[in-house]
PDB file of N, CA and C in Angstrom:
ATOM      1  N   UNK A   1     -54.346  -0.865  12.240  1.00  0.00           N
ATOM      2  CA  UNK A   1     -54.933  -1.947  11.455  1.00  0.00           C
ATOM      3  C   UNK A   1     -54.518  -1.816   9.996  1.00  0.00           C
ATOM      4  N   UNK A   2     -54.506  -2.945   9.494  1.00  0.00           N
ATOM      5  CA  UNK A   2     -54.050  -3.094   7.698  1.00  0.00           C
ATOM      6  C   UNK A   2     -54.754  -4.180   6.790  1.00  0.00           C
ATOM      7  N   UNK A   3     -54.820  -3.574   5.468  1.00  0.00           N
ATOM      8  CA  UNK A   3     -55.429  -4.697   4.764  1.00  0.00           C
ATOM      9  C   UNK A   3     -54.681  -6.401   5.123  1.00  0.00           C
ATOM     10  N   UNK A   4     -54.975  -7.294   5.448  1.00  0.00           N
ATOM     11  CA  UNK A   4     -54.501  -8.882   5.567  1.00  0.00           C
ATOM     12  C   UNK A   4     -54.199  -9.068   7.034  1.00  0.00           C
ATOM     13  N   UNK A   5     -54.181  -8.098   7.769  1.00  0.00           N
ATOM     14  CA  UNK A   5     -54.417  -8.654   9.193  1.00  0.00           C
ATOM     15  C   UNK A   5     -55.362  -9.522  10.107  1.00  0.00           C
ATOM     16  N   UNK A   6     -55.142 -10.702  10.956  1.00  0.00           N
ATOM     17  CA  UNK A   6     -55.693 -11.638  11.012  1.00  0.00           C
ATOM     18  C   UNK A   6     -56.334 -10.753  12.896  1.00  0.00           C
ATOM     19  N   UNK A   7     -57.458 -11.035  13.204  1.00  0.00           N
ATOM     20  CA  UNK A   7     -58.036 -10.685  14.341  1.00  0.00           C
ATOM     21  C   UNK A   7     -58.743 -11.348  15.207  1.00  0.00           C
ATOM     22  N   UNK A   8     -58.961 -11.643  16.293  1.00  0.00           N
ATOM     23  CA  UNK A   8     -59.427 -12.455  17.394  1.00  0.00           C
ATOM     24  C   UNK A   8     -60.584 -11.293  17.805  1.00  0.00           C
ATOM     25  N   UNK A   9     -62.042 -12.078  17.651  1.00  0.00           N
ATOM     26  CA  UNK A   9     -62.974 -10.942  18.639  1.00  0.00           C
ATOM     27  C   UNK A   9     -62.638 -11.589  20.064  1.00  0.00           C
ATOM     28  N   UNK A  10     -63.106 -10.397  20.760  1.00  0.00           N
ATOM     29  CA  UNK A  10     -63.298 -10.916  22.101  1.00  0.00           C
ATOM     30  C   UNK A  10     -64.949 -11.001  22.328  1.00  0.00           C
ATOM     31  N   UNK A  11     -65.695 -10.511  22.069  1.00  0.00           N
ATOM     32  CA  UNK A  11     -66.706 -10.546  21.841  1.00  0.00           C
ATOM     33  C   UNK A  11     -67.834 -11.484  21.196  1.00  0.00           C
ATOM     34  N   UNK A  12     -68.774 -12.208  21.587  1.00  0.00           N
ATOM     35  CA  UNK A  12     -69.332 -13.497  21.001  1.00  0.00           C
ATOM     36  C   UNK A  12     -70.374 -12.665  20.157  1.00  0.00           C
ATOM     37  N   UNK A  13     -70.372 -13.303  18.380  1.00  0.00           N
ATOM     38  CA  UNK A  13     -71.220 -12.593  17.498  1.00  0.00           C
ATOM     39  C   UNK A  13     -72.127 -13.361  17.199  1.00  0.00           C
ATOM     40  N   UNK A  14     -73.228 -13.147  16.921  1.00  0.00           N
ATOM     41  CA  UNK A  14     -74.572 -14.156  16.998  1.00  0.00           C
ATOM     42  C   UNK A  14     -74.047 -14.589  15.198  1.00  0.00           C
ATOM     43  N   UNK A  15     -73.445 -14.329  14.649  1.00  0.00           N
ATOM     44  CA  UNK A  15     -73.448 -14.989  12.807  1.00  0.00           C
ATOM     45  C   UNK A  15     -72.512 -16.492  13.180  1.00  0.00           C
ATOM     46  N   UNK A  16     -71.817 -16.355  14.306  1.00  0.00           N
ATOM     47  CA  UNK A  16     -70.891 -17.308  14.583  1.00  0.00           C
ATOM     48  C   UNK A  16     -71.284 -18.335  15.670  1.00  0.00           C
ATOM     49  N   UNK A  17     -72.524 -18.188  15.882  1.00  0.00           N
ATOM     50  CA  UNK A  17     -72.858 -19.352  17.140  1.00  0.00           C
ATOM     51  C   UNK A  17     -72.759 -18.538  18.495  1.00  0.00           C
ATOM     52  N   UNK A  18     -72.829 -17.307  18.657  1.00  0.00           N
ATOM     53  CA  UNK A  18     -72.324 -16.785  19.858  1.00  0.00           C
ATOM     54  C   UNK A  18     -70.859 -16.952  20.202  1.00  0.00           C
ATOM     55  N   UNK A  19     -70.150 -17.259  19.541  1.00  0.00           N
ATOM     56  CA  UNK A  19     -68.953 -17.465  19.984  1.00  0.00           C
ATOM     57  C   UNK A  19     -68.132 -16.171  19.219  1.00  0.00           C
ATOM     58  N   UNK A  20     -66.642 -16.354  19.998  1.00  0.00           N
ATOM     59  CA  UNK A  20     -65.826 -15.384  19.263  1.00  0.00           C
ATOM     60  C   UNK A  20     -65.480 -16.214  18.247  1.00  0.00           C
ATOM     61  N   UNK A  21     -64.894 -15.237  17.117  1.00  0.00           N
ATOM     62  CA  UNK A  21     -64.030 -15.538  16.155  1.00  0.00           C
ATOM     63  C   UNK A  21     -62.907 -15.198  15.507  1.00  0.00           C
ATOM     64  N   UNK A  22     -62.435 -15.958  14.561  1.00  0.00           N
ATOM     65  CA  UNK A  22     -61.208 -15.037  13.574  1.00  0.00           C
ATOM     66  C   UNK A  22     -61.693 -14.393  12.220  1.00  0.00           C
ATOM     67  N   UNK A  23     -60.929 -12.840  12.135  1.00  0.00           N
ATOM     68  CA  UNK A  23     -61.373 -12.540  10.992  1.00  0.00           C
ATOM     69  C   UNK A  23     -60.312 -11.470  10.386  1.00  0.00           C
ATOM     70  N   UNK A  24     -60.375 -11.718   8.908  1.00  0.00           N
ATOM     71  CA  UNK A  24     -59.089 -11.080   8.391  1.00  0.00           C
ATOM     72  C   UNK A  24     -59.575  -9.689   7.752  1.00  0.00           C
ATOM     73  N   UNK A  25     -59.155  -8.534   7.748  1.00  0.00           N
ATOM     74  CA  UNK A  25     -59.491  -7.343   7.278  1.00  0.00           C
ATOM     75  C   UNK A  25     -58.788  -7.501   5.800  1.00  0.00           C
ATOM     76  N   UNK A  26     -59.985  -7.149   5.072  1.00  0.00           N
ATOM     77  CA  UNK A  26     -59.967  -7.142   3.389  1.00  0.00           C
ATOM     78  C   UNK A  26     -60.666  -5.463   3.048  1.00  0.00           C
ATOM     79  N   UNK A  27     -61.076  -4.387   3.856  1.00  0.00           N
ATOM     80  CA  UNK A  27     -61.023  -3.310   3.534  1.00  0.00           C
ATOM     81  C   UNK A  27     -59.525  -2.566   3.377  1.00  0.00           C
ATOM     82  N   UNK A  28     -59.569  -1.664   2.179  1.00  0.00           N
ATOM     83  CA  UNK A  28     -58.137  -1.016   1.624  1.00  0.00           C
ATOM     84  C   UNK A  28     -57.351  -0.662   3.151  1.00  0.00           C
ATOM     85  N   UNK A  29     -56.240  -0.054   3.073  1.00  0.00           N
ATOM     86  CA  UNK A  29     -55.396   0.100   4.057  1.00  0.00           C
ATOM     87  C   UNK A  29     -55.740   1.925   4.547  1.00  0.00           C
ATOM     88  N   UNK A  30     -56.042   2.304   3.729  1.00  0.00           N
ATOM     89  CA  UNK A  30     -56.857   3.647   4.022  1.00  0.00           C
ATOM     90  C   UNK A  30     -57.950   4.111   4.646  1.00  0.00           C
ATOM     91  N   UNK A  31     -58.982   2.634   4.547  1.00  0.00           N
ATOM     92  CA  UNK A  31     -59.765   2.846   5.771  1.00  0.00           C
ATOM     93  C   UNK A  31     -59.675   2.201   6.790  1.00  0.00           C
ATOM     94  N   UNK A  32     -58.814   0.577   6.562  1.00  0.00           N
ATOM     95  CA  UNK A  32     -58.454   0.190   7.847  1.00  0.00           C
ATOM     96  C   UNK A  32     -57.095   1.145   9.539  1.00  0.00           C
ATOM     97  N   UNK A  33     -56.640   2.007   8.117  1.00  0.00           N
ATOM     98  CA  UNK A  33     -56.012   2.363   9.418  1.00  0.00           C
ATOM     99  C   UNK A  33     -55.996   4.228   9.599  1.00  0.00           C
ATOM    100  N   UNK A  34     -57.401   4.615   8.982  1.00  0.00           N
ATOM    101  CA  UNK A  34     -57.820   5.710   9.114  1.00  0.00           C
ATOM    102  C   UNK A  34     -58.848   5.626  10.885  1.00  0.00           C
ATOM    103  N   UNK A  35     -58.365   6.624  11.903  1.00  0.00           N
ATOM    104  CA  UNK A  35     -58.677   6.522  12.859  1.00  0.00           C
ATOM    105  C   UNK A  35     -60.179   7.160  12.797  1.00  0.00           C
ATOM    106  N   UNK A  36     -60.333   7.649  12.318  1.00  0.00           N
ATOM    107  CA  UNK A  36     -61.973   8.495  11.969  1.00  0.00           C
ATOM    108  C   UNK A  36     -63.298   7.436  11.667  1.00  0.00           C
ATOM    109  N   UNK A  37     -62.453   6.464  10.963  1.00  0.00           N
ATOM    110  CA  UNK A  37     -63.646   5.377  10.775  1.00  0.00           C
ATOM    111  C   UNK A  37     -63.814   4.207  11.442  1.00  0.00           C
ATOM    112  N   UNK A  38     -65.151   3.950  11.576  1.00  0.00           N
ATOM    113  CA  UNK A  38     -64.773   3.195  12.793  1.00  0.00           C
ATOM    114  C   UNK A  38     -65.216   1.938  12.176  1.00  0.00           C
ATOM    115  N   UNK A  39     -65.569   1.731  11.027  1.00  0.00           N
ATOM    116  CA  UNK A  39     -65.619   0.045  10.625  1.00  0.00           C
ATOM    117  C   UNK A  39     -64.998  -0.642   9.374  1.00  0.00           C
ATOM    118  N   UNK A  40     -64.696  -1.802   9.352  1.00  0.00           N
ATOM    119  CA  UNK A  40     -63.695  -2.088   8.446  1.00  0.00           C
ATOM    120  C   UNK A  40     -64.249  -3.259   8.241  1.00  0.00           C
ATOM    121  N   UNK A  41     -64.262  -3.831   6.208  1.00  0.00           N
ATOM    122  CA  UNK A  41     -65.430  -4.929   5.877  1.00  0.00           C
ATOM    123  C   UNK A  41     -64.006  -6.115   6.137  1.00  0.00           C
ATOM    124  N   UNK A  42     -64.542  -7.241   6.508  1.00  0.00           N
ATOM    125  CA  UNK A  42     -64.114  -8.226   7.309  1.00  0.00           C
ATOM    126  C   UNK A  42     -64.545  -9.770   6.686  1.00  0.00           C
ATOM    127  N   UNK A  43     -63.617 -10.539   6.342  1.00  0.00           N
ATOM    128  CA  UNK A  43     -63.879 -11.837   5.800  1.00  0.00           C
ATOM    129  C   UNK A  43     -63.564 -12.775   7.043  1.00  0.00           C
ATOM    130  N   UNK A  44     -64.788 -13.629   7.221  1.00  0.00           N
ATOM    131  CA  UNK A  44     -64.166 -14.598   8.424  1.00  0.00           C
ATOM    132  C   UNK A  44     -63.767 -15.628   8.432  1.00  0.00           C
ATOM    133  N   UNK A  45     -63.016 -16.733   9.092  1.00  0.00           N
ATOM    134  CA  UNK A  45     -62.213 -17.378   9.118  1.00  0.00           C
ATOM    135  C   UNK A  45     -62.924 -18.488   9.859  1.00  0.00           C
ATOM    136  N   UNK A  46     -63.205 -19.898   8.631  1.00  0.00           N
ATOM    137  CA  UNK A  46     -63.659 -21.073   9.370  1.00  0.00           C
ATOM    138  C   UNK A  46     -62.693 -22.076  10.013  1.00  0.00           C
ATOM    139  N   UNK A  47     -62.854 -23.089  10.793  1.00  0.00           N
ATOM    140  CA  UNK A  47     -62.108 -24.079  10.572  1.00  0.00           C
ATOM    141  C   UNK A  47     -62.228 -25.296   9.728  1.00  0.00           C
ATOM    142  N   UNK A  48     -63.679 -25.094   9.167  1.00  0.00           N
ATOM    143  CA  UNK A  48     -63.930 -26.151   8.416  1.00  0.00           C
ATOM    144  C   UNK A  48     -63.524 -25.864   7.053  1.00  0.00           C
ATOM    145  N   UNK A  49     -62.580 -26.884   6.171  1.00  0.00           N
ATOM    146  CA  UNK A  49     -62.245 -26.063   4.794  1.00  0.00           C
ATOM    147  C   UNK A  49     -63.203 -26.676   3.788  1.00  0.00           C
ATOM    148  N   UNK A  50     -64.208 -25.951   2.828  1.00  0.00           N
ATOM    149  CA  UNK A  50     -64.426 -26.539   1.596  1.00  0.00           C
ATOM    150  C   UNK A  50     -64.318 -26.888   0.773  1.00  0.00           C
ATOM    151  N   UNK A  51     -63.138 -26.268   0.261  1.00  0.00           N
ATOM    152  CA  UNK A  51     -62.867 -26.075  -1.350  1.00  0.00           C
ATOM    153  C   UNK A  51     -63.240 -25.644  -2.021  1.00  0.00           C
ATOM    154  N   UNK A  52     -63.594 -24.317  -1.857  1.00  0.00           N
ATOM    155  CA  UNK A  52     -64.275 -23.572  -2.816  1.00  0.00           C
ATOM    156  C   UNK A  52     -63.363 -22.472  -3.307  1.00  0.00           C
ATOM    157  N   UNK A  53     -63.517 -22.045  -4.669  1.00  0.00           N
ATOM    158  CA  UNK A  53     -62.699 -20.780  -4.851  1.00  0.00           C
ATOM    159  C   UNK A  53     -62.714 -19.710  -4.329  1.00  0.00           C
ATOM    160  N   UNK A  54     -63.605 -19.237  -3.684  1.00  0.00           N
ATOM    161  CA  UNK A  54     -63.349 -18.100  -2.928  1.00  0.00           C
ATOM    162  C   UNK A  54     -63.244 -18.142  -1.473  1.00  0.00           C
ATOM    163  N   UNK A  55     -62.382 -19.261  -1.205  1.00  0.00           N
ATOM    164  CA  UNK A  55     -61.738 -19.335   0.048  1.00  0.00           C
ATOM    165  C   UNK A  55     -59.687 -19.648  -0.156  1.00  0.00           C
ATOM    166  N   UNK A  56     -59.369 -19.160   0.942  1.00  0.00           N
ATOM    167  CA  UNK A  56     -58.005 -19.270   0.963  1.00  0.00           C
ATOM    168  C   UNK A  56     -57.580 -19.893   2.323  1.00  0.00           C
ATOM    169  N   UNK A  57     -56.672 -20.893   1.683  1.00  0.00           N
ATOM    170  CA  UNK A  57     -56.641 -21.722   3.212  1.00  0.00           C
ATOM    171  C   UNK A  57     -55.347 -21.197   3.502  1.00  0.00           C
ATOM    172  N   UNK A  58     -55.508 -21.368   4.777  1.00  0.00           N
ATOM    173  CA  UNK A  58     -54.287 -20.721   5.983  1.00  0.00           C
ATOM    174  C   UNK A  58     -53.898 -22.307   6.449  1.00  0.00           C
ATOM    175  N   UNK A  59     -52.022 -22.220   7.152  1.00  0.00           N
ATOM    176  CA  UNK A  59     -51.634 -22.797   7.906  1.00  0.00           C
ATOM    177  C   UNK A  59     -51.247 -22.120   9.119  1.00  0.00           C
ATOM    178  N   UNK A  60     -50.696 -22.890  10.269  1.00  0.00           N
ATOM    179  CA  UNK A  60     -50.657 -22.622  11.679  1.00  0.00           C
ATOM    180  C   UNK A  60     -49.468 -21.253  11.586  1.00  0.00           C
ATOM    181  N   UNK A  61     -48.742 -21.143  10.027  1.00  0.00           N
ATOM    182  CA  UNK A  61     -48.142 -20.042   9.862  1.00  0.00           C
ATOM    183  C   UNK A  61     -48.542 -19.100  10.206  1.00  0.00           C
ATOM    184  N   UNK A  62     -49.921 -18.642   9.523  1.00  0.00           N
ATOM    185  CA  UNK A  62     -50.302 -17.253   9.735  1.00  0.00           C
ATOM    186  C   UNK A  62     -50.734 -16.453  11.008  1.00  0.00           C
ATOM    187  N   UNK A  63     -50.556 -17.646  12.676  1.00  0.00           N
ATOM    188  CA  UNK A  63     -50.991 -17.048  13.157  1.00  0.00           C
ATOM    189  C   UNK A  63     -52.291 -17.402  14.158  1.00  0.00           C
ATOM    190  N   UNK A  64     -52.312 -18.693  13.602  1.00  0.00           N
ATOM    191  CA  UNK A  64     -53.987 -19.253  14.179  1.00  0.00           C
ATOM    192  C   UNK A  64     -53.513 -20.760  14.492  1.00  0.00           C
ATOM    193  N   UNK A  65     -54.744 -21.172  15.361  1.00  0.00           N
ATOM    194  CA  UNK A  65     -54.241 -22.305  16.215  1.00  0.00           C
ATOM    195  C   UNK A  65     -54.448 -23.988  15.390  1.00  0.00           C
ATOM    196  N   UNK A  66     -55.530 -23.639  14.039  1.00  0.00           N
ATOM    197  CA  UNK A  66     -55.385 -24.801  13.200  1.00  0.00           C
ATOM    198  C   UNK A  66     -55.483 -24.002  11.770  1.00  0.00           C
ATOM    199  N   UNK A  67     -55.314 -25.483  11.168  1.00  0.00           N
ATOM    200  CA  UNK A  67     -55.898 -25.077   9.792  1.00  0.00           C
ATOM    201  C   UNK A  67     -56.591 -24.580   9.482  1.00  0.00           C
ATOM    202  N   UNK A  68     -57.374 -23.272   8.654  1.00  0.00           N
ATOM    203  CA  UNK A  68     -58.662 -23.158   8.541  1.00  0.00           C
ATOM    204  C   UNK A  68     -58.919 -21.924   6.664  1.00  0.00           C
ATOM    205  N   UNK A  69     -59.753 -21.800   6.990  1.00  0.00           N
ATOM    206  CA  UNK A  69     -59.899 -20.839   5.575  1.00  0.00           C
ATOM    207  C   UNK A  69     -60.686 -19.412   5.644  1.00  0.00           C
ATOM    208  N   UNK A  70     -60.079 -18.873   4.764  1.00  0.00           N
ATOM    209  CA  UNK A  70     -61.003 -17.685   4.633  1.00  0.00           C
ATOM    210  C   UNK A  70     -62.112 -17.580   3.802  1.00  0.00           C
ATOM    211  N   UNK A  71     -63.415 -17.256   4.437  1.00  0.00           N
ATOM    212  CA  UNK A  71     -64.596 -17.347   3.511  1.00  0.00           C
ATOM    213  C   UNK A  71     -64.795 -16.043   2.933  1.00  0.00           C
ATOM    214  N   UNK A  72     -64.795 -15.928   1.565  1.00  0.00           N
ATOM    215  CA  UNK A  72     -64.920 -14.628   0.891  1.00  0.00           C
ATOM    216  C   UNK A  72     -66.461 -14.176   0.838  1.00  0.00           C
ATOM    217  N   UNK A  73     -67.241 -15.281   0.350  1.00  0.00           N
ATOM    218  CA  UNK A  73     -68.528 -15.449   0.116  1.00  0.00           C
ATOM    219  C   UNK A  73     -69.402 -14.356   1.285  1.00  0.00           C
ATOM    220  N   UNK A  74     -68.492 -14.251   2.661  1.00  0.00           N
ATOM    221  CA  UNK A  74     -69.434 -13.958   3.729  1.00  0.00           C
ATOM    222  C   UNK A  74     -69.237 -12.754   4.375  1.00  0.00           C
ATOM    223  N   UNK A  75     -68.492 -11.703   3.811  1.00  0.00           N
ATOM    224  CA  UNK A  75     -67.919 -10.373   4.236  1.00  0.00           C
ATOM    225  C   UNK A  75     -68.944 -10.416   4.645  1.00  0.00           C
ATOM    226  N   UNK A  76     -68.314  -9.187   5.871  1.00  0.00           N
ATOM    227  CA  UNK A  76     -69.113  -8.478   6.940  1.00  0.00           C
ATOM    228  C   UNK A  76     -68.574  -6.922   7.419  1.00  0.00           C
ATOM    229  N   UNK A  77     -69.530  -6.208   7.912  1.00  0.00           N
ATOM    230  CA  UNK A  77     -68.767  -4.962   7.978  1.00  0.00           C
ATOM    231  C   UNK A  77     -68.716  -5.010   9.768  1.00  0.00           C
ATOM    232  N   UNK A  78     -67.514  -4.933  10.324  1.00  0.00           N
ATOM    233  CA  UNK A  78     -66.783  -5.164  11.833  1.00  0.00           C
ATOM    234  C   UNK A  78     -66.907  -3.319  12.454  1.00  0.00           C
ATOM    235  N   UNK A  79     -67.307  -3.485  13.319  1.00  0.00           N
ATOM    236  CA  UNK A  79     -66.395  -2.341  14.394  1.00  0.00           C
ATOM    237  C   UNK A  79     -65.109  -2.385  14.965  1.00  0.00           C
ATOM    238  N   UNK A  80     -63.966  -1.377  14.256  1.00  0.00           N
ATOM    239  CA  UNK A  80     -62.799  -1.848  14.671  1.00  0.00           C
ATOM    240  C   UNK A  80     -62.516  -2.213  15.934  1.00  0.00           C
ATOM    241  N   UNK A  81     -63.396  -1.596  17.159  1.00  0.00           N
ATOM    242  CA  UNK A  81     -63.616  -2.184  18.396  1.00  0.00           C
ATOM    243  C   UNK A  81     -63.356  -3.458  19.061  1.00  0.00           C
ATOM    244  N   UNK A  82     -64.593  -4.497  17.786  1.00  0.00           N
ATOM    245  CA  UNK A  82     -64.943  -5.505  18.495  1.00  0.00           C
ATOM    246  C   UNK A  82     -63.508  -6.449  17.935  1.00  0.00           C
ATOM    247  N   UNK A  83     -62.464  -6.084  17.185  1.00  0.00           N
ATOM    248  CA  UNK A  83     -61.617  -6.661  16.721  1.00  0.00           C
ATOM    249  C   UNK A  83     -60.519  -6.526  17.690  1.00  0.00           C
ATOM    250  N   UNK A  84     -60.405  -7.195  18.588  1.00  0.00           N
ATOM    251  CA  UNK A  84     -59.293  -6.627  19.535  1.00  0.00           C
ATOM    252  C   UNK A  84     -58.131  -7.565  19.888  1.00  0.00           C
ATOM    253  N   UNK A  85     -57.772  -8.404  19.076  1.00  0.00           N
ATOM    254  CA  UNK A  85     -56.824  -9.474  19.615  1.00  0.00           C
ATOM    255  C   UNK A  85     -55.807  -9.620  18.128  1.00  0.00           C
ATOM    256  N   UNK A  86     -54.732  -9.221  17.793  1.00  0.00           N
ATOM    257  CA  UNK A  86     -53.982  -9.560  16.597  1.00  0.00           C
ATOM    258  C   UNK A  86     -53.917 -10.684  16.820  1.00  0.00           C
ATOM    259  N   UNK A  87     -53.630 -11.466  15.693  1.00  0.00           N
ATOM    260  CA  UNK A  87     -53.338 -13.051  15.560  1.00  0.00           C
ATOM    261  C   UNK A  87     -52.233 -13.398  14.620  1.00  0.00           C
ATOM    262  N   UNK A  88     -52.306 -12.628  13.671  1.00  0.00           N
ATOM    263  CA  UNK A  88     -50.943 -12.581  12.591  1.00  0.00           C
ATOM    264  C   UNK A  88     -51.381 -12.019  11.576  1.00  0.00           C
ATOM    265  N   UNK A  89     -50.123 -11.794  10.314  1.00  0.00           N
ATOM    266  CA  UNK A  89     -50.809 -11.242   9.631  1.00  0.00           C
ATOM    267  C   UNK A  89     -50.251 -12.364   8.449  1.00  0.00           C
ATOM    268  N   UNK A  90     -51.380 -11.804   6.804  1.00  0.00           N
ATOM    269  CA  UNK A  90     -50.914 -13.160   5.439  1.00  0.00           C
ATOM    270  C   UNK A  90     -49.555 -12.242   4.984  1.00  0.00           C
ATOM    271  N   UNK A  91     -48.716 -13.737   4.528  1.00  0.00           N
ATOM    272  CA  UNK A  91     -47.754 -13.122   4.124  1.00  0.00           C
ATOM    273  C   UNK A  91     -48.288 -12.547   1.997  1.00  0.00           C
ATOM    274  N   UNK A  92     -47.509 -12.002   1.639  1.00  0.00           N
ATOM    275  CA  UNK A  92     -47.588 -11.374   0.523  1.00  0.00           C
ATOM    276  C   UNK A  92     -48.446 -12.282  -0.327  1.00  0.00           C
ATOM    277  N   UNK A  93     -47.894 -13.713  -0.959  1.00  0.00           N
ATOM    278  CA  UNK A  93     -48.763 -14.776  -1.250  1.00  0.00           C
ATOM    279  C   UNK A  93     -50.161 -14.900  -1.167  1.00  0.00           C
ATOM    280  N   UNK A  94     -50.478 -14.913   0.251  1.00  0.00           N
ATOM    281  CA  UNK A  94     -51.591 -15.617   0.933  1.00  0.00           C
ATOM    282  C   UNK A  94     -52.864 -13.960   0.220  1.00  0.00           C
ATOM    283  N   UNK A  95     -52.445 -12.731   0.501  1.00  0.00           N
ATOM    284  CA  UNK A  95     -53.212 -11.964  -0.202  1.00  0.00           C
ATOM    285  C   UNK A  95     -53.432 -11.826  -1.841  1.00  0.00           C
ATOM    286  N   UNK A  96     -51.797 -12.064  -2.100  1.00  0.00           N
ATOM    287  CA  UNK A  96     -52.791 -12.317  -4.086  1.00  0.00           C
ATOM    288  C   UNK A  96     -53.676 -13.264  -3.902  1.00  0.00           C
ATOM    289  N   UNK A  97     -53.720 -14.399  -3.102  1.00  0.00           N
ATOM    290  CA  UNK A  97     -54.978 -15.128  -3.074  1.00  0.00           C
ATOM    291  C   UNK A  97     -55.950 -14.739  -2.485  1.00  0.00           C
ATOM    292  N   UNK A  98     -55.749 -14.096  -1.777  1.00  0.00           N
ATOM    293  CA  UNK A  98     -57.161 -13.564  -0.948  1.00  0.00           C
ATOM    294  C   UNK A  98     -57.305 -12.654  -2.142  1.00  0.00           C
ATOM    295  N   UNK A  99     -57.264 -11.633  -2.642  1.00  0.00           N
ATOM    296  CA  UNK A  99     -57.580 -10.788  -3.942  1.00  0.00           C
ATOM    297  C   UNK A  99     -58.166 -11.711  -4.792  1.00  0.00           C
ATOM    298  N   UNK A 100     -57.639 -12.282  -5.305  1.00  0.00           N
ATOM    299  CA  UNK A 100     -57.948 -13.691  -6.069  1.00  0.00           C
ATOM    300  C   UNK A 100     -59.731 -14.204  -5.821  1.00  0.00           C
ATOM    301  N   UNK A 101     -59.691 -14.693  -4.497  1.00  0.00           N
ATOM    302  CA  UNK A 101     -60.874 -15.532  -4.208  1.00  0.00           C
ATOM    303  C   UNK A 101     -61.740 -14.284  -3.756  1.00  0.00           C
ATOM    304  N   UNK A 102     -61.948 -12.827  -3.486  1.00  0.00           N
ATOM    305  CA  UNK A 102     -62.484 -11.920  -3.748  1.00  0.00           C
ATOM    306  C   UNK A 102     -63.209 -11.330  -4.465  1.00  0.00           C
ATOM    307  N   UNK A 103     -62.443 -11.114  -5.997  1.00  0.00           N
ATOM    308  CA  UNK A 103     -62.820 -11.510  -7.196  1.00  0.00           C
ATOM    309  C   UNK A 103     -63.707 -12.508  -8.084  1.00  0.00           C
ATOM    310  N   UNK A 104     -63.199 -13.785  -7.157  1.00  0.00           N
ATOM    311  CA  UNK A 104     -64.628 -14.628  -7.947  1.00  0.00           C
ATOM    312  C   UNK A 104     -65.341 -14.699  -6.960  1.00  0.00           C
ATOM    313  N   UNK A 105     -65.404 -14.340  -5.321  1.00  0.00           N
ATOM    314  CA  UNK A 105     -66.642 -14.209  -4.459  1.00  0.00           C
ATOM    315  C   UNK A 105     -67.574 -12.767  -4.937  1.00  0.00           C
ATOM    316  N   UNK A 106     -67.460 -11.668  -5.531  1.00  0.00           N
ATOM    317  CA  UNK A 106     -68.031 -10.920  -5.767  1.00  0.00           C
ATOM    318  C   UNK A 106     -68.215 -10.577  -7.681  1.00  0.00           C
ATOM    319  N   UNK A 107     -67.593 -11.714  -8.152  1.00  0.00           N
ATOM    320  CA  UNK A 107     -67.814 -11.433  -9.575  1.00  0.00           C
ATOM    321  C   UNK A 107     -66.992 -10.739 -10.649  1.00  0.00           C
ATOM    322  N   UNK A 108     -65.937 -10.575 -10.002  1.00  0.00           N
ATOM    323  CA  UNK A 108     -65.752  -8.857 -10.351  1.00  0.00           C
ATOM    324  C   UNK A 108     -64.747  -9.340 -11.882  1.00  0.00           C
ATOM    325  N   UNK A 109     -64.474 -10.775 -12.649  1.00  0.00           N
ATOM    326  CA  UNK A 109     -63.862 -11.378 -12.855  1.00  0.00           C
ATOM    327  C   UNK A 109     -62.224 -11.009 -12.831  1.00  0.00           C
ATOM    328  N   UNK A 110     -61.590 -11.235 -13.686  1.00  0.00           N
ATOM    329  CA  UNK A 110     -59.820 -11.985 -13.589  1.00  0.00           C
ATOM    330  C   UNK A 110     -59.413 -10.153 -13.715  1.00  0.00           C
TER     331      UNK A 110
END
């Protein structure tokens, strides 16, 4: 696992309607692909886009079956477990923005 990798649960999570979802790993690359730990904080992936700054919208590029965005606002901390389906990963771009909308989802400013 790596920081900007895109993931398919197989697993239905009650924050999502019971359903599975997509979700992109935004923990450093040191704990995502440290085998000792077993959870990694996780931004999830709507299909509905808002427009808000601390979302980053994806195309069918990255990997996923529509348009959709990443919600920064709503980190979550995942069991690398329940993350079991790669989907793609952001190219270089798509993470200065995800860093980006991170930053103003948690304050941290510019």
């Amino acid at each position: 696992m790596k920081r900007g990798e895109i993931y398919r649960t197989s697993q239905k999570i009650p924050e999502r309607g019971h359903k599975p979802g997509f979700y992109v790993i935004v923990s450093r690359n040191f704990i995502a692909s440290n085998q000792d730990v077993a959870t990694v904080i996780c931004a999830p992936v709507y299909t509905e886009i808002l427009g808000l700054r601390s979302e980053v919208v994806l195309d069918a590029n990255a990997g996923l079956p529509h348009i959709c965005a990443i919600r920064c606002d709503f980190l979550m901390l995942m069991f690398k477990k329940k993350l079991t389906h790669l989907a793609g990963s952001l190219p270089t771009h798509k993470v200065r923005e995800l860093d980006a909308a991170l930053r103003y989802a948690l304050e941290l400013g510019s």
